[in-house]
Every structure is written in structure tokens, then in C-alpha cells.
C-alpha atoms as a PDB file:
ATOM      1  CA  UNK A   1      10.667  -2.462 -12.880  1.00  0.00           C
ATOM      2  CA  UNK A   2       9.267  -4.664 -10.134  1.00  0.00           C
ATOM      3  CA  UNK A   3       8.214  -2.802  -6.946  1.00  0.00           C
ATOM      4  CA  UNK A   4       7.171  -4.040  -3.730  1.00  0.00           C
ATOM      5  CA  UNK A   5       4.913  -1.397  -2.154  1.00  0.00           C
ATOM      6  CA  UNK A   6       4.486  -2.586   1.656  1.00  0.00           C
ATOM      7  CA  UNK A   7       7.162  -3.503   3.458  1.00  0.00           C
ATOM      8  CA  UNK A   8       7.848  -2.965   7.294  1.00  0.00           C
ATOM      9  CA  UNK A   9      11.511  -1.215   8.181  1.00  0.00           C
ATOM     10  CA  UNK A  10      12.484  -2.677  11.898  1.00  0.00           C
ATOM     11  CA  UNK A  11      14.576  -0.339  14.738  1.00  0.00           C
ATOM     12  CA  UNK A  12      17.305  -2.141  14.093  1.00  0.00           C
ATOM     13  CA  UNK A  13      17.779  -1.745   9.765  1.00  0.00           C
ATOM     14  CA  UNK A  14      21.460  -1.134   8.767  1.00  0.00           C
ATOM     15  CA  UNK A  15      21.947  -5.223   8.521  1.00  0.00           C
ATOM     16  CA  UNK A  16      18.342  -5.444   7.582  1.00  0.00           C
ATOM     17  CA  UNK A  17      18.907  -3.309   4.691  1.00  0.00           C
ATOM     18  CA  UNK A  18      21.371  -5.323   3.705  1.00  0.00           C
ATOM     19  CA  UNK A  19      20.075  -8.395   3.601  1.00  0.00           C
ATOM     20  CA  UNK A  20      16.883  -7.131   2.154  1.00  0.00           C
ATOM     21  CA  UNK A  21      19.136  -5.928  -0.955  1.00  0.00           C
ATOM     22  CA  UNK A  22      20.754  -8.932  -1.483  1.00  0.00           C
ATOM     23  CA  UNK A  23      16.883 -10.781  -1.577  1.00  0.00           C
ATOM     24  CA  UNK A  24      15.255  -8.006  -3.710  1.00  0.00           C
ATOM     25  CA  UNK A  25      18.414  -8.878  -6.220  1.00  0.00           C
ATOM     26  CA  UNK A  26      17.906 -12.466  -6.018  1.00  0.00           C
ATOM     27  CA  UNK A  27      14.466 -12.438  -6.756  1.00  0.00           C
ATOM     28  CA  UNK A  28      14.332  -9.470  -9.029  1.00  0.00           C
ATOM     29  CA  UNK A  29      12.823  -6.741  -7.077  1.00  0.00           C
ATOM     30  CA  UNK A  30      13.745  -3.502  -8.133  1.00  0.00           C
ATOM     31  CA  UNK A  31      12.626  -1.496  -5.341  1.00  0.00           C
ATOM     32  CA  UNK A  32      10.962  -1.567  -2.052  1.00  0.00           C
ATOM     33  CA  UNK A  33       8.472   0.959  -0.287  1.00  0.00           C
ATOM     34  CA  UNK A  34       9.771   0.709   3.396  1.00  0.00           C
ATOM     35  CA  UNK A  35       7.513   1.843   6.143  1.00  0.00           C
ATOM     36  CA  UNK A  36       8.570   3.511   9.339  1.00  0.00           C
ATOM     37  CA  UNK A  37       9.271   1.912  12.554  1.00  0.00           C
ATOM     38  CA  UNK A  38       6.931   2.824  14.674  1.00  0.00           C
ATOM     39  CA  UNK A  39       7.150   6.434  15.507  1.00  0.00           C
ATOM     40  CA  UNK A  40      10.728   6.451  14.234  1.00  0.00           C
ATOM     41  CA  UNK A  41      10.703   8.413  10.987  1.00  0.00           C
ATOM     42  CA  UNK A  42      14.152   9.835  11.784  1.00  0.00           C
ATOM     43  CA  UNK A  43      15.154   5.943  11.222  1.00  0.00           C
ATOM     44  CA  UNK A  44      13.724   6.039   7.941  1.00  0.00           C
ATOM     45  CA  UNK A  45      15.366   9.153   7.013  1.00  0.00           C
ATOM     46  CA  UNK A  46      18.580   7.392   7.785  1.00  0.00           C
ATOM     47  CA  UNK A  47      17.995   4.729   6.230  1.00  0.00           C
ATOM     48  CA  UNK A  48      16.662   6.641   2.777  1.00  0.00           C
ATOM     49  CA  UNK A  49      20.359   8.648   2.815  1.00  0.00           C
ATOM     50  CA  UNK A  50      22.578   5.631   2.355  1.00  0.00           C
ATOM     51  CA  UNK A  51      19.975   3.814   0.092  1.00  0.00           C
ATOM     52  CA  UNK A  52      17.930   6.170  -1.795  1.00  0.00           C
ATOM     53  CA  UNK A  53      18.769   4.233  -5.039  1.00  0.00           C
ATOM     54  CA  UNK A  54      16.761   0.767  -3.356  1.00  0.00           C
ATOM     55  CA  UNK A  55      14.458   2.126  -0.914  1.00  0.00           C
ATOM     56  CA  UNK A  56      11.290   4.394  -0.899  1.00  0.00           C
ATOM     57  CA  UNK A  57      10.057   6.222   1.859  1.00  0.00           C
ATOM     58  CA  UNK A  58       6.761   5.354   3.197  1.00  0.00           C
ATOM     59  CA  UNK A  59       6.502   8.099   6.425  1.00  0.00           C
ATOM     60  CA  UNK A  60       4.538   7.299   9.339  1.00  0.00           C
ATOM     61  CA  UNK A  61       1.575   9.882  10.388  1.00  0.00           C
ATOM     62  CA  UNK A  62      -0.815   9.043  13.327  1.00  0.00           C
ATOM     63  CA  UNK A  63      -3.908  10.252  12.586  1.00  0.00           C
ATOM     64  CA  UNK A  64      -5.277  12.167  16.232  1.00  0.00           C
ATOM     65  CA  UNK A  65      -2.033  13.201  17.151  1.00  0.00           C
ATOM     66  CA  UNK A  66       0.333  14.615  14.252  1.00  0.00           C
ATOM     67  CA  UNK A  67      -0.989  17.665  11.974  1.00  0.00           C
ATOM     68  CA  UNK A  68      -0.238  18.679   8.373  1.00  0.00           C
ATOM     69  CA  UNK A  69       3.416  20.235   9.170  1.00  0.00           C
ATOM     70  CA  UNK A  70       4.531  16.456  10.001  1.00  0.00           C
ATOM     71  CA  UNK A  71       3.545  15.758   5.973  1.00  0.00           C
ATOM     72  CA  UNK A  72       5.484  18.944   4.877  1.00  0.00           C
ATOM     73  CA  UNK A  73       8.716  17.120   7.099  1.00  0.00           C
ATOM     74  CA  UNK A  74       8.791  13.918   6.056  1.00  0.00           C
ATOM     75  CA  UNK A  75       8.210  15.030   2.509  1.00  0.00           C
ATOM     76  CA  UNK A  76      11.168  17.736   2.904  1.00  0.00           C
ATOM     77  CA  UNK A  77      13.259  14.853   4.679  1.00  0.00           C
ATOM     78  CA  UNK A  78      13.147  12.330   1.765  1.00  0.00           C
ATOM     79  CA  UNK A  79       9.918  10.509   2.137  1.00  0.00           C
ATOM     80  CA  UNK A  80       7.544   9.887  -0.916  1.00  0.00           C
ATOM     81  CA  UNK A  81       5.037   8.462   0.808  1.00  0.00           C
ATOM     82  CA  UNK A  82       3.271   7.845   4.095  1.00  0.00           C
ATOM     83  CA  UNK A  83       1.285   5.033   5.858  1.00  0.00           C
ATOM     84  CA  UNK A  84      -1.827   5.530   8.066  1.00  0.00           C
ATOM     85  CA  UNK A  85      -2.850   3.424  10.725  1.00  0.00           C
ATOM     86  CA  UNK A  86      -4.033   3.038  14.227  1.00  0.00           C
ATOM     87  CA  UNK A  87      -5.709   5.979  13.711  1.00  0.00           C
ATOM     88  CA  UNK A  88      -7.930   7.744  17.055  1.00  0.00           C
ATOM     89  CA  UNK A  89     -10.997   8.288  14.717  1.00  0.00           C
ATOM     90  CA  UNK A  90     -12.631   6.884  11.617  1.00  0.00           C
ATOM     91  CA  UNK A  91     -10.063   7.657   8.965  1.00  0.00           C
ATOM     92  CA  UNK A  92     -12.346   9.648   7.022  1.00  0.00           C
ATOM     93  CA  UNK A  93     -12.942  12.183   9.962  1.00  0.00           C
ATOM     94  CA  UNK A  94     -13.288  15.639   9.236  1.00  0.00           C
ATOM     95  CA  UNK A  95     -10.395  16.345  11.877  1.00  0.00           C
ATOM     96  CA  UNK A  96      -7.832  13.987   9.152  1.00  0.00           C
ATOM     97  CA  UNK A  97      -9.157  16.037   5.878  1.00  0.00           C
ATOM     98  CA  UNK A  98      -6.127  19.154   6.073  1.00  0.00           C
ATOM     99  CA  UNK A  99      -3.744  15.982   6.357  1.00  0.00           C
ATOM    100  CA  UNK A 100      -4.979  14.401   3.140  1.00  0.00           C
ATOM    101  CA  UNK A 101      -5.582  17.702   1.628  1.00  0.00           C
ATOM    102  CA  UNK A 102      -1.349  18.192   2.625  1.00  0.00           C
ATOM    103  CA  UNK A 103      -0.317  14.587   1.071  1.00  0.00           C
ATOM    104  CA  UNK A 104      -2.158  15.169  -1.989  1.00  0.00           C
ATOM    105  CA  UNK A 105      -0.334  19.109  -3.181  1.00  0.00           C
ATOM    106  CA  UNK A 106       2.868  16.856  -2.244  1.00  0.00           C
ATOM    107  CA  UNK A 107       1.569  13.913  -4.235  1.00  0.00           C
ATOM    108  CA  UNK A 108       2.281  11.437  -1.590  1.00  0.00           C
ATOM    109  CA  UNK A 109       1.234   7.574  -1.959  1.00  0.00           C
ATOM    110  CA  UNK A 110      -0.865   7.257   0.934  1.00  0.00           C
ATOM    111  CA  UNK A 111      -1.285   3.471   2.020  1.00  0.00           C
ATOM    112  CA  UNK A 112      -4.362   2.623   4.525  1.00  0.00           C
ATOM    113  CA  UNK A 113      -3.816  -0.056   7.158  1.00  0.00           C
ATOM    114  CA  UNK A 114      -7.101  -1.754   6.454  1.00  0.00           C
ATOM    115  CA  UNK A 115      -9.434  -4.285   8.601  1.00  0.00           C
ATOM    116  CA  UNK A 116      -8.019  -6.645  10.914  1.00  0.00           C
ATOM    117  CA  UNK A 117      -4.535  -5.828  13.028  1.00  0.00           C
ATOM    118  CA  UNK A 118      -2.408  -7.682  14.961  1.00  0.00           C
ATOM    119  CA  UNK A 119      -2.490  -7.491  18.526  1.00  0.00           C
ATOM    120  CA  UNK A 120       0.725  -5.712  19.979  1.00  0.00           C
ATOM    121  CA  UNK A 121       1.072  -5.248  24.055  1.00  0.00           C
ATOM    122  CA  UNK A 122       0.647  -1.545  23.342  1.00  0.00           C
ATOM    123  CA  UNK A 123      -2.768  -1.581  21.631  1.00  0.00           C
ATOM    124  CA  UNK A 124      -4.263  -0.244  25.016  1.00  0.00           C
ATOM    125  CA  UNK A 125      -1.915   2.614  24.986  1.00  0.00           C
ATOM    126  CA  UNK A 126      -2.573   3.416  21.648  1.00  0.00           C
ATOM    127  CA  UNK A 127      -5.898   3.254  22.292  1.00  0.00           C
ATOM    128  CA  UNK A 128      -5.873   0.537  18.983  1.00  0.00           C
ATOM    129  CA  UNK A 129      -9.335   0.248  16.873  1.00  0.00           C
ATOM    130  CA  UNK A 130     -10.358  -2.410  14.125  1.00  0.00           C
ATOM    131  CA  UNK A 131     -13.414  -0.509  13.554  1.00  0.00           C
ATOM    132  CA  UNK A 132     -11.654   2.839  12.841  1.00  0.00           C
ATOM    133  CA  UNK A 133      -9.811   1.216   9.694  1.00  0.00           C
ATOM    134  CA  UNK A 134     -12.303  -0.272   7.410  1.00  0.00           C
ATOM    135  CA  UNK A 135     -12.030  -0.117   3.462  1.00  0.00           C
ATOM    136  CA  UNK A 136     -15.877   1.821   2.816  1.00  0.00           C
ATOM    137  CA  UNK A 137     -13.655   4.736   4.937  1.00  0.00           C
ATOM    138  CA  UNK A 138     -11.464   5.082   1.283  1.00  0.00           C
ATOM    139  CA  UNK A 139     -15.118   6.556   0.095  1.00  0.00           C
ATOM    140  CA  UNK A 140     -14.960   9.945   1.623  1.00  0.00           C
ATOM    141  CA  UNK A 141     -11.627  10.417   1.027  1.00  0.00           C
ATOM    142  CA  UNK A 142     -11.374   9.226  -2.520  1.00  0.00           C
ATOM    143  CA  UNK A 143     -14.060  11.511  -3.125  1.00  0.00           C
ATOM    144  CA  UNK A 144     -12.570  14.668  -1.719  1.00  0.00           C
ATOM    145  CA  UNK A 145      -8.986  13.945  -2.726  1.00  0.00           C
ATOM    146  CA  UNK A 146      -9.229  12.597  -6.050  1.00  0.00           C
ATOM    147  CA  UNK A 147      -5.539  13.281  -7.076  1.00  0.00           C
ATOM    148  CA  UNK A 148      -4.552  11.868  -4.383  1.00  0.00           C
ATOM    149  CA  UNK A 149      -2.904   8.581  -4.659  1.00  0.00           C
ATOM    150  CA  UNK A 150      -4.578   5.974  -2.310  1.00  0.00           C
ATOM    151  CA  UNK A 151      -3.069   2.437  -1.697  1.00  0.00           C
ATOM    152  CA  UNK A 152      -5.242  -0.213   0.518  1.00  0.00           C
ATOM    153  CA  UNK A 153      -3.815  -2.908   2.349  1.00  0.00           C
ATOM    154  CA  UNK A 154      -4.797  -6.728   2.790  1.00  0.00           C
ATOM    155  CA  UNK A 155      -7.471  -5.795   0.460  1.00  0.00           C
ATOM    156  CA  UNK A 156      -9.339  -4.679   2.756  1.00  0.00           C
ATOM    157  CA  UNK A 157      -9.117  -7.926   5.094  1.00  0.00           C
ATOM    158  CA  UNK A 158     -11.658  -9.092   5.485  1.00  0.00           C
ATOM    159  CA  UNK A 159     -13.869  -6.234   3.311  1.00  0.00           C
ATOM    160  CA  UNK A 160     -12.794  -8.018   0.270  1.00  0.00           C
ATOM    161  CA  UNK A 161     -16.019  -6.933  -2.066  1.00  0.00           C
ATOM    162  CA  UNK A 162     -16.152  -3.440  -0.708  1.00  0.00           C
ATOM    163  CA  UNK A 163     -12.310  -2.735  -1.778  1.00  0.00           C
ATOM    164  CA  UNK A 164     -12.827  -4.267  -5.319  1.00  0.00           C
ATOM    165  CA  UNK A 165     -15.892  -2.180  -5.668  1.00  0.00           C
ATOM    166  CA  UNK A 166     -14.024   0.922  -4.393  1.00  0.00           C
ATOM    167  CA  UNK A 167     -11.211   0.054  -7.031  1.00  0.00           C
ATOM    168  CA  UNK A 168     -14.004   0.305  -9.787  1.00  0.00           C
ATOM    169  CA  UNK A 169     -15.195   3.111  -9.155  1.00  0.00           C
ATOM    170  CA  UNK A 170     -12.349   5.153  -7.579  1.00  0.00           C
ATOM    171  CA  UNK A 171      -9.404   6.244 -10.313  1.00  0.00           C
ATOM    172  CA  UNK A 172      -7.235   7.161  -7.610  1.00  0.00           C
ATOM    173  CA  UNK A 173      -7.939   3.954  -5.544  1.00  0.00           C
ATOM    174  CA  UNK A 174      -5.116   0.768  -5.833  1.00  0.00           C
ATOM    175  CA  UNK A 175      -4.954  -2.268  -2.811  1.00  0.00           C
ATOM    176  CA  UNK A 176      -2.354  -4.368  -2.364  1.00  0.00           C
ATOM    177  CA  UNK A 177      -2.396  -8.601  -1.590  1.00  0.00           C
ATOM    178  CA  UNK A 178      -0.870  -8.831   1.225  1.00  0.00           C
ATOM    179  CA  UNK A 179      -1.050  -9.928   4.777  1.00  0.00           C
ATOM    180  CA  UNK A 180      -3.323 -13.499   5.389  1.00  0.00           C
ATOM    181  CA  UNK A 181      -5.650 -12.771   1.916  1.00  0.00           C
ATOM    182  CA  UNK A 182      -3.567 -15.368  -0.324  1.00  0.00           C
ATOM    183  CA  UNK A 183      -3.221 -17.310   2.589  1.00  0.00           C
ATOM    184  CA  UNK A 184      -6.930 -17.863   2.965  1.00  0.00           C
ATOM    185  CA  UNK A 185      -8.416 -16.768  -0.109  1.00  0.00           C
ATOM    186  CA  UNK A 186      -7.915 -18.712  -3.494  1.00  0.00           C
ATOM    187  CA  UNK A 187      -6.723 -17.265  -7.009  1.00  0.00           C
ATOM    188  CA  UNK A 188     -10.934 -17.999  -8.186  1.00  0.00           C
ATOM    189  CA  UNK A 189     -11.504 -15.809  -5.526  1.00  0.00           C
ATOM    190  CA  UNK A 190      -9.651 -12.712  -6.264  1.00  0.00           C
ATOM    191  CA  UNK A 191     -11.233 -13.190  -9.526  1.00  0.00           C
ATOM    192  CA  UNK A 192     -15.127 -13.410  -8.248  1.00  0.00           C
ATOM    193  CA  UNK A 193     -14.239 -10.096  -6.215  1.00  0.00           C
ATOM    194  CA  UNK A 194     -12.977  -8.324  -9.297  1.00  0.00           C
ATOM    195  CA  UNK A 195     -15.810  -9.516 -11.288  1.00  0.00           C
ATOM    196  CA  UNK A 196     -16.137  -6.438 -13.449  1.00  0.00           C
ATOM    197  CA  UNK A 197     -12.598  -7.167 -15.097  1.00  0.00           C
ATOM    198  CA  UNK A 198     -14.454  -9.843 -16.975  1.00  0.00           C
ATOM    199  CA  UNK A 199     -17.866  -7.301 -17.705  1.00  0.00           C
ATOM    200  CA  UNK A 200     -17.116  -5.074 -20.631  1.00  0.00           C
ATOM    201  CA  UNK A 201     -19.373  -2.688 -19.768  1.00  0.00           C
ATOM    202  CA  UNK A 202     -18.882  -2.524 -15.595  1.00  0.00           C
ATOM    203  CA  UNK A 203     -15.261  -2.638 -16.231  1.00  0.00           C
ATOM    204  CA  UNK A 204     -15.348   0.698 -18.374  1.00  0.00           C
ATOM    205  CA  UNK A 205     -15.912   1.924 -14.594  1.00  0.00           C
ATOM    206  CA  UNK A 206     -12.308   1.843 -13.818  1.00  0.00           C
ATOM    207  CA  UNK A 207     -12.252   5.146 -15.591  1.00  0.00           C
ATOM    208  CA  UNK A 208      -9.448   3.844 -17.642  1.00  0.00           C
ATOM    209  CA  UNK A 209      -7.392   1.977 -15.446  1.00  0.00           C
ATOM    210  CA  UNK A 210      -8.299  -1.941 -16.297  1.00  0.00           C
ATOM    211  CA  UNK A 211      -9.633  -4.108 -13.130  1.00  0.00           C
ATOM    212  CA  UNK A 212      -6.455  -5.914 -12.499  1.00  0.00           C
ATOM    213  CA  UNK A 213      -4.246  -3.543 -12.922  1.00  0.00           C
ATOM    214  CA  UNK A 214      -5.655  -1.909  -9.755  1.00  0.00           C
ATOM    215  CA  UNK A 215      -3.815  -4.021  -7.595  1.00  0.00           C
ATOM    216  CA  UNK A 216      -0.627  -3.733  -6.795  1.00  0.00           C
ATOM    217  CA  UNK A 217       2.358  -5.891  -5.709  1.00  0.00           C
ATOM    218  CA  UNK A 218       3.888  -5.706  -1.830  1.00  0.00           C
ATOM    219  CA  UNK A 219       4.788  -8.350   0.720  1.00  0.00           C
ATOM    220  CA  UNK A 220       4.542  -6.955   4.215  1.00  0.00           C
ATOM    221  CA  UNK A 221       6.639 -10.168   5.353  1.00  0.00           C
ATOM    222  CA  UNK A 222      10.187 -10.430   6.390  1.00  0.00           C
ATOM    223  CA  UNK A 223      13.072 -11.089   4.083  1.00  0.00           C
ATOM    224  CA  UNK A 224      12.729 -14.891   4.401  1.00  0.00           C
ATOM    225  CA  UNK A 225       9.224 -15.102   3.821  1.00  0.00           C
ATOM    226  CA  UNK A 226       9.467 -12.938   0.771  1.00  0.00           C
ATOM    227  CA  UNK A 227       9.744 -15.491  -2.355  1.00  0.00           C
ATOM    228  CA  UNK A 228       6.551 -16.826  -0.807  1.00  0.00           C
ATOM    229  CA  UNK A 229       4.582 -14.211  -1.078  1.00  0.00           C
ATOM    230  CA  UNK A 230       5.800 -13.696  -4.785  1.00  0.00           C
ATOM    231  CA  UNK A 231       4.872 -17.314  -5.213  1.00  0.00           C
ATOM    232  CA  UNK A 232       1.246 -16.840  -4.257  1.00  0.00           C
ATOM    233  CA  UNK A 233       0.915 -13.290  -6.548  1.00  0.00           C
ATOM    234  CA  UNK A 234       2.180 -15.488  -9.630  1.00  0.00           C
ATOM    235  CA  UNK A 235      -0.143 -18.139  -8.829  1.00  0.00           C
ATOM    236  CA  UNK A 236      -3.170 -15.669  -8.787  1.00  0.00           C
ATOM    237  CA  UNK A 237      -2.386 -14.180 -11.627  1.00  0.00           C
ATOM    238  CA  UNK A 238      -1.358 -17.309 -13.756  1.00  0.00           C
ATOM    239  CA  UNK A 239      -4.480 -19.106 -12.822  1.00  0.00           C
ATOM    240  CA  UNK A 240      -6.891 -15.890 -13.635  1.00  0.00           C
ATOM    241  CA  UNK A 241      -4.700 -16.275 -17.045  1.00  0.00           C
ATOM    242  CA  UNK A 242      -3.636 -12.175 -16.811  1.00  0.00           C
ATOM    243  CA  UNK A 243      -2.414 -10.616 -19.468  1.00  0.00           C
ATOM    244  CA  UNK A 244       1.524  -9.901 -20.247  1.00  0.00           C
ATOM    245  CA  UNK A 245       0.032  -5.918 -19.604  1.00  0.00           C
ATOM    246  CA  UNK A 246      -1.717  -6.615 -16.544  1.00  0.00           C
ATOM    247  CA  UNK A 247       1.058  -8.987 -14.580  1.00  0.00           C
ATOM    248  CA  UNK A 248       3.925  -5.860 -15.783  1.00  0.00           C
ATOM    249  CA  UNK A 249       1.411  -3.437 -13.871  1.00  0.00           C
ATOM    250  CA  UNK A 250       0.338  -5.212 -11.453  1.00  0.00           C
ATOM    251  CA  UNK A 251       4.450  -6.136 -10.463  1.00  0.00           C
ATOM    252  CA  UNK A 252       5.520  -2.659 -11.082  1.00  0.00           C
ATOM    253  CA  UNK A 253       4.468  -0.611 -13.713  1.00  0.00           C
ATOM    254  CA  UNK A 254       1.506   1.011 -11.841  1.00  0.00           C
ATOM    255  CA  UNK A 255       3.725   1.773  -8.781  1.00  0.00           C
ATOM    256  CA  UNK A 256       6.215   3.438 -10.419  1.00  0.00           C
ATOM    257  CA  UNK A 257       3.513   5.829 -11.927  1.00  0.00           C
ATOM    258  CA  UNK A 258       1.889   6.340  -8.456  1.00  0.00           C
ATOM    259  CA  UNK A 259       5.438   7.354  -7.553  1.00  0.00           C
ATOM    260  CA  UNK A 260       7.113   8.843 -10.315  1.00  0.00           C
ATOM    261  CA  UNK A 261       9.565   6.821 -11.315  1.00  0.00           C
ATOM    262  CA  UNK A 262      10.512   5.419 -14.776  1.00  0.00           C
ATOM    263  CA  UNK A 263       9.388   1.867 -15.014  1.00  0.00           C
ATOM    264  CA  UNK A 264      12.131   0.505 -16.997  1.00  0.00           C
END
């Protein structure tokens, strides 16, 4: 099963849907992780009734602003899931624990916006904060959620070494490629970053879970740009010569686990 765990869901998704399908066939992408439009959950919801079999739920939460009942809905409605950014403190606050503490009893995938975001004409509104969303804020919450499943984006852009070393010694800790990292990093750099999958004895830090197969496949592009973004994860992983185990996990197979699927 191939799974692509970061992909944005825009107001307008009935013919988006559609045309996402027919790519994910073409290309041989199983399923997708969809996030939210902003603030528009009930969007996702409808989109999650007609294509439950294709799409999975990612639920938006705005840390400052919603509260542990909004996990308990959007897990009720559907969602298995939710993504976290723009948050109105560091995302290890004491004020966001009872919201972690809500997505891990539902056993909700939680993926971090991480490091650098795109400026949007609302960012002043939303009060909008790089500093807020760095990867060394995974620490806390790793630590006091460790069944929780936690999914960094970009890779931490532009925190590369501080996610890798939070992958190795985090079980519950998984980033994902995408955004401008295999845009501006090389394959031989992915590799120095996750220098311990090459250290016997480092890499036993994973606590299990071997180096590579802590990252995790998701575009984060539109439809069109979407066989380039596969391009780029086959070209890191062919030239760092990854095992037949490691690409499987790395495409799918770790995802599915993190969600509870059966990767066939």
C-alpha cells in the first residue's frame, strides 16, 4: 500500500477529489491523508462520506483557540487524524497538553506544521508565528505522549539535524519530505542528517524502528505537481541505495501502521 500522508484539501474539492483519484491511480497511490481547508472541517467531513475508501481524514485544530471536545468531534465525525499549525503559543505549551493528551486515547496521527510558512494575507489576523513551530518543540510532547503518533513536516525546514535526531531517539516520532527540502537539499544530504542509519550502535536508538524507515512519504503539492515529488523521494532513496524493506515503509507500510490499516 502506498500512502501519501500530507496533502492539502481546497474549499472547492468535489472536482478536486476527482481528479486527485484519477492521479493517485495513475501513479499508484493507494491512499491520501487530506488536510482540512482552513477552518472548514465540515468540508472534510463531506468529503470523507463519499470517499472514505481513498481519503483519510487529517482534522484541523488551532492550538489557542479550540479545546479537547473539538478532538472528540472530528474523531466522532470520521477523521483519523489532525494537523497542527499556526498555533498562538509554542506548541509544546502547557495550555496544548489536554489536546495531545485527547488525540493520543483516540490514537490520532498528529502532523506538526514545522519551521518556515508561507506568507498568506491573513497571517496578521492569525496572529501567524515561525518561531512557535519549530521541530526541538516535538521534545516535550514526545516525551509526555509517547503513544501518541507524531508526524513532522518539511523535516523540520530548515531544523533538518534536530528532526533526524528527534527521530532517533523518539519511537513515536516520523517526518515527512515534503515542502522545498528535496528541492534544496540533495539525496547525500538526507543521508548525512540520518547518519545513525549507517552506525550500528547509534542506530539501535530508534528503539526498533530502523533510521529510514522513520520517514514517511507525502507531497503537500497539487495534483499536477505530484509525480514530481514522487520523483525526488525515489531519487533519495535509490541514491542512499535503501533497502526493498525500507523504500515499502518508507512509501506506505509505516503509515498504514500509524493509522491502522492493512498494508497490503
Amino acid at each position: 500500500m502506498v500512502i501519501d500522508v500530507h496533502h492539502h484539501l481546497p474549499f472547492d474539492w468535489e472536482p478536486y477529489v476527482e481528479k486527485l483519484r484519477k492521479e493517485c491511480e495513475r501513479l499508484g497511490i493507494d491512499k491520501i491523508a487530506v488536510i482540512a481547508p482552513v477552518e472548514s472541517n465540515d468540508l472534510l467531513v463531506e468529503a470523507l462520506h463519499q470517499h472514505g475508501d481513498f481519503l483519510i481524514g487529517m482534522g484541523f485544530v488551532r492550538l489557542g483557540e479550540d479545546s479537547p471536545r473539538t478532538v472528540d468531534h472530528l474523531k466522532g465525525a470520521g477523521c483519523s487524524g489532525i494537523k497542527f499549525i499556526w498555533p498562538l503559543k509554542n506548541y509544546d505549551d502547557d495550555d496544548f497538553m489536554p489536546i495531545y493528551a485527547r488525540c493520543e486515547v483516540h490514537q490520532m496521527p498528529s502532523l506538526f506544521h514545522l519551521g518556515i510558512v508561507a506568507r498568506q494575507s491573513t497571517d496578521r489576523l492569525m496572529d501567524v508565528s515561525m518561531a512557535r513551530m519549530q521541530a526541538i518543540q516535538l521534545d516535550r510532547i514526545a516525551r509526555r505522549f509517547p503513544d501518541l503518533p507524531i508526524i513532522g513536516a518539511h523535516l523540520g525546514n530548515p531544523d533538518y539535524h534536530i528532526a533526524s535526531e528527534l527521530a532517533r531517539m523518539h519511537p513515536n516520532v516520523y517526518f515527512d519530505l515534503t515542502g522545498s527540502t528535496l528541492k534544496k537539499k540533495s539525496p547525500e544530504f538526507i543521508g548525512e542528517v540520518f547518519w545513525w542509519a549507517r552506525n550500528e550502535q547509534y542506530g539501535k536508538m530508534g528503539h526498533g524502528v530502523p533510521p529510514y524507515q522513520k520517514i514517511l512519504f507525502g507531497t503537500d503539492v497539487e495534483v499536477e505537481l505530484m509525480e514530481d515529488v514522487l520523483g525526488d523521494y525515489q531519487r533519495v532513496m535509490d541514491t542512499l541505495d535503501m533497502s526493498e524493506e525500507d523504500r515499502s515503509a518508507i512509501m506506505g507500510g509505516t503509515a498504514a501502521g500509524l493509522f491502522g490499516l492493512s498494508d497490503v
